[in-house]
Protein backbone atom coordinates (compact mmCIF):
# COMPACT_ATOMS: atom_id res chain seq x y z
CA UNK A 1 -58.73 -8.56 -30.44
CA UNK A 2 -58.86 -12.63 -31.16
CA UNK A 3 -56.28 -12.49 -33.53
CA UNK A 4 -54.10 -10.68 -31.43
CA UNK A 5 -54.32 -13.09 -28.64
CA UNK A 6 -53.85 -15.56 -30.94
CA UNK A 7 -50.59 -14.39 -32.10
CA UNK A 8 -49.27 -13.77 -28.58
CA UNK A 9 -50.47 -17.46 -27.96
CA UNK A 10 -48.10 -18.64 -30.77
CA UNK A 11 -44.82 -16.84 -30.68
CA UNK A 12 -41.75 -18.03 -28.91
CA UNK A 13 -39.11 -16.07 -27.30
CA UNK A 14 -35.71 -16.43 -28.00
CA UNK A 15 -34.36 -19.47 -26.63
CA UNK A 16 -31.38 -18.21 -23.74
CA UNK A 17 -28.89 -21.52 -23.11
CA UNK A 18 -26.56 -24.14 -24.35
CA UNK A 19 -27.24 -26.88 -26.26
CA UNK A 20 -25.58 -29.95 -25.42
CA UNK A 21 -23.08 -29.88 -27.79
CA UNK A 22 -21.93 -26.29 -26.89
CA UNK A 23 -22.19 -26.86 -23.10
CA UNK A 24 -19.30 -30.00 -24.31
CA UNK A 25 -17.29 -27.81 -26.09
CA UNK A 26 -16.98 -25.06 -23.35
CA UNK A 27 -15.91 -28.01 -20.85
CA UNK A 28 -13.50 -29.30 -23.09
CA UNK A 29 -11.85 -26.00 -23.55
CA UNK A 30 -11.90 -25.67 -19.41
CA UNK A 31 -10.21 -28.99 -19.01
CA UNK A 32 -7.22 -28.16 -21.94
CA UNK A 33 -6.71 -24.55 -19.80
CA UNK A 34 -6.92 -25.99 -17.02
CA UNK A 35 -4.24 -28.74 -17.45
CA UNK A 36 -1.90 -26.83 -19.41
CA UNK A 37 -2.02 -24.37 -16.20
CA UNK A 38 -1.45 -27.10 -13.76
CA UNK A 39 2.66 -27.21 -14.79
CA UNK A 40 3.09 -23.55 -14.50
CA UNK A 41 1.25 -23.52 -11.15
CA UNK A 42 3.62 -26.42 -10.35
CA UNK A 43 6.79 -24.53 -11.79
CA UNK A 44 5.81 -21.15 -9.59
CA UNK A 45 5.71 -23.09 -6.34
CA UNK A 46 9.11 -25.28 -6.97
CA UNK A 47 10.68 -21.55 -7.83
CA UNK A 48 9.66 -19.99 -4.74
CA UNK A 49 10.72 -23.15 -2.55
CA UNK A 50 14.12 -22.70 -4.29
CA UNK A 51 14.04 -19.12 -3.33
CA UNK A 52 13.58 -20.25 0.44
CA UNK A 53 16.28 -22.72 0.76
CA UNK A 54 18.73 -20.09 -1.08
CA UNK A 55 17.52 -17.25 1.14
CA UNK A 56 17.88 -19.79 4.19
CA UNK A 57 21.78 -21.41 3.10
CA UNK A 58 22.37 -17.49 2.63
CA UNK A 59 21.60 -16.27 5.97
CA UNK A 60 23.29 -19.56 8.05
CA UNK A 61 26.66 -19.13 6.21
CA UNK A 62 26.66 -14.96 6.84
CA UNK A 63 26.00 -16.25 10.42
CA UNK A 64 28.90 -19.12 10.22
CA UNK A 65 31.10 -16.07 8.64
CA UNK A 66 30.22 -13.38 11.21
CA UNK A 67 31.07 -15.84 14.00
CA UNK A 68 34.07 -16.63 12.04
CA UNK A 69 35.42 -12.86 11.76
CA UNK A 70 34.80 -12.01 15.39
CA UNK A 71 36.63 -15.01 16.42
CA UNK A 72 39.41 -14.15 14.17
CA UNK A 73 39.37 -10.60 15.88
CA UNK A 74 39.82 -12.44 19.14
CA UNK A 75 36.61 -11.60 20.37
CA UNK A 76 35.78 -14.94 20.89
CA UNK A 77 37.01 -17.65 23.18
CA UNK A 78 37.61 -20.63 20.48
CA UNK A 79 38.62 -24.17 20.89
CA UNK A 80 41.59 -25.67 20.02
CA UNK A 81 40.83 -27.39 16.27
CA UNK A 82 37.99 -25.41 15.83
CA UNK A 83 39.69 -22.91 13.14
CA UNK A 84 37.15 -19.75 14.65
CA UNK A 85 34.23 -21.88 13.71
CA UNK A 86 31.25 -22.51 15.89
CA UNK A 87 30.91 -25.68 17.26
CA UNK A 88 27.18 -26.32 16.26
CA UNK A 89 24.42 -24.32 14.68
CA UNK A 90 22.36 -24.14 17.69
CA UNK A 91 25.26 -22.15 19.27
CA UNK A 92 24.87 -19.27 16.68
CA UNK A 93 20.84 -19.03 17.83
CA UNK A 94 22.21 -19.36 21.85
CA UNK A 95 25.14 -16.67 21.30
CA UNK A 96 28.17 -16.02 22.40
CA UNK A 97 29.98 -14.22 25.04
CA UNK A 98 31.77 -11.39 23.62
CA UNK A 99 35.03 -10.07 25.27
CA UNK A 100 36.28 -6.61 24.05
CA UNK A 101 39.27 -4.59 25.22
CA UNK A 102 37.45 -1.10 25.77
CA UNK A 103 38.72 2.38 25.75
CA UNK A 104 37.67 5.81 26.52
CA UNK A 105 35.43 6.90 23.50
CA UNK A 106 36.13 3.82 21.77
CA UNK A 107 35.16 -0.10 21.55
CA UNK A 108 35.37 -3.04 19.35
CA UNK A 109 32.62 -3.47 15.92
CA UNK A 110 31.20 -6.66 15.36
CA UNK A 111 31.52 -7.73 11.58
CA UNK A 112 28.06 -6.50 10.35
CA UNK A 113 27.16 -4.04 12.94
CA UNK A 114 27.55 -0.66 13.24
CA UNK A 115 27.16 0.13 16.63
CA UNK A 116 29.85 -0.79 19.02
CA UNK A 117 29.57 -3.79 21.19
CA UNK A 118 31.27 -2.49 24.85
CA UNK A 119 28.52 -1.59 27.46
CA UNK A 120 29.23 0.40 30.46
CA UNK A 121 28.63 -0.67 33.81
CA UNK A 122 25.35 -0.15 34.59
CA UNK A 123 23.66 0.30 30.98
CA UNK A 124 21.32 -1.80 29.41
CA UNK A 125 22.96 -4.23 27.17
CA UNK A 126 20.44 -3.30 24.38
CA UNK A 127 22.13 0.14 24.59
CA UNK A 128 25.55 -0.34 23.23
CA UNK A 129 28.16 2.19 24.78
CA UNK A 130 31.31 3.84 24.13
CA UNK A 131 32.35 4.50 27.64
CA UNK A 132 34.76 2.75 29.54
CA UNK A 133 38.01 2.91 31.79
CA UNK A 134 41.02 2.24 29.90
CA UNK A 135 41.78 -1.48 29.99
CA UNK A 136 38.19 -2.42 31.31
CA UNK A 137 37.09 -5.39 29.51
CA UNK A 138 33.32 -4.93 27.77
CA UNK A 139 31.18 -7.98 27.97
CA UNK A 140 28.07 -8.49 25.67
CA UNK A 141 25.83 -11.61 24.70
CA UNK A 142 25.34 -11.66 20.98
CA UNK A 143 23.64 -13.99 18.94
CA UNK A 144 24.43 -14.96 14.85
CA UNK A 145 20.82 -16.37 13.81
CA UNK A 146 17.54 -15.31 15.11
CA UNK A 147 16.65 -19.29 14.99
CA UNK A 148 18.03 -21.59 12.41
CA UNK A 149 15.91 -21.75 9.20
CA UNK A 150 13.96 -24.39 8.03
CA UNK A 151 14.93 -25.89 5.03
CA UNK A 152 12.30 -25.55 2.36
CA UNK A 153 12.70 -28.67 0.85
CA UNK A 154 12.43 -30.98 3.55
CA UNK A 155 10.01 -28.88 5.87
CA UNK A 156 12.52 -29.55 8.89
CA UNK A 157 15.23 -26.90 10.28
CA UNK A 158 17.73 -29.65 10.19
CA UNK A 159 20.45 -29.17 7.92
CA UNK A 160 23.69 -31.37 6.78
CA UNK A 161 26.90 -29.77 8.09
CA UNK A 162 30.63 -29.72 7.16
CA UNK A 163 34.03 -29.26 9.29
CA UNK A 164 36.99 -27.45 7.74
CA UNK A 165 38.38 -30.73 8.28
CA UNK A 166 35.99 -32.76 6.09
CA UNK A 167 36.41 -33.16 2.26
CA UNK A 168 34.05 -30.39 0.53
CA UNK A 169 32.33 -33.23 -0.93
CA UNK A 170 32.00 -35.33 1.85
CA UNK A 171 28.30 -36.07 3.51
CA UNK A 172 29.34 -37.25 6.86
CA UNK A 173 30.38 -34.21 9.63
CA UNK A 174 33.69 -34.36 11.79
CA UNK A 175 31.56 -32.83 14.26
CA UNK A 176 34.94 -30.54 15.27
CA UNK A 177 32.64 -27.46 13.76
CA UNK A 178 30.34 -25.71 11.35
CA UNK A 179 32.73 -24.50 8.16
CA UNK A 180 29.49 -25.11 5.61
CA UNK A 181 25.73 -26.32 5.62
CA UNK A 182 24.31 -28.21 2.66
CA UNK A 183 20.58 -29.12 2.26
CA UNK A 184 19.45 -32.86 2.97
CA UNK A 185 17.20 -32.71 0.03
CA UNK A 186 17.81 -35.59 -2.93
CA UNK A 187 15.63 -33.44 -5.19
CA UNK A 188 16.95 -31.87 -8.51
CA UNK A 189 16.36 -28.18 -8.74
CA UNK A 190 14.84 -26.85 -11.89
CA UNK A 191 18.15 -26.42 -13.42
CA UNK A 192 18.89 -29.38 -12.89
CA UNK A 193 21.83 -29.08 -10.11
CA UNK A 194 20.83 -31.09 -6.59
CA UNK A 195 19.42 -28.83 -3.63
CA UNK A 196 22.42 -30.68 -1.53
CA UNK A 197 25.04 -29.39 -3.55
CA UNK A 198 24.34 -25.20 -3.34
């Protein structure tokens, strides 16, 4: 019975850790991972902030365009100069006043819809109608843009603008109307174009 005590006494477990030297070599490893993933995290982010000012220039100039068509359909009052183009971007998030010769069983499209814009007297104007006397005008309030954006890039929803009347390079707007938006941006895209030239 001694002897057995006195082996119990003696033995060791097996030792469960790190030595130093493996505890240095399992934080060196962590620190190479971890920097080369700091570019890639860096390179994900810049892509999807690219993705947001592309979405963003994409759904302004379908808004500049839709204005543009209905205004070329003469749905639209425009200004003298103007060319059919709205006169600021904040006027595409107000709306417009849309003026529509109206038939029986039949009224004008906006570009992009498919509904038709006349109301009847006495509808909602959420509830777009068909019916109308002959020669009765059909009035409706439509807006382009929801708001305007916010450009990705420079956190703001302010934007650099061009006039038809401005070179397609140029920086500085006529202020006569919106043709074309640009971002204000200096950066360099990934692919190395600048975010002010898309």
């Amino acid at each position: 019975m001694c002897r057995r005590n006195q082996t119990r006494r003696y033995a060791f477990p097996a030792q469960a850790g790190m030595t130093l030297i493996e505890l240095i070599i399992a934080c060196s490893i962590l620190l190479v991972l971890a920097t080369a993933a700091m570019p890639v995290a860096r390179f994900t982010v810049m892509r999807q902030k690219e993705s947001e000012l592309r979405r963003s220039l994409r759904e302004i100039r379908d808004a500049i365009d839709r204005y543009k068509d209905a205004a070329d359909r003469n749905l639209i009052r425009v200004e003298a100069g103007t060319e059919g183009y709205p006169p600021d971007l904040e006027t595409l998030v107000a709306g417009v006043e849309i003026v529509a010769q109206a038939g029986p069983g039949q009224g004008a499209l906006l570009p992009g819809q498919s509904g038709v814009i006349g109301v009847a007297p006495g509808a909602s104007p959420l509830t777009p109608s068909t019916e109308g006397a002959a020669g009765e005008d059909a009035i409706r309030h439509v807006r382009f843009l929801r708001r305007i954006p916010e450009d990705s890039m420079t956190g703001r929803a302010e934007w650099g603008q061009r006039a038809v009347q401005d070179d397609p390079d140029s920086n500085s707007w006529g202020g006569q109307n919106v043709f074309d938006v640009y971002s204000l941006s200096n950066g360099t895209a990934l692919d190395g174009t600048r975010f002010s030239d898309w």
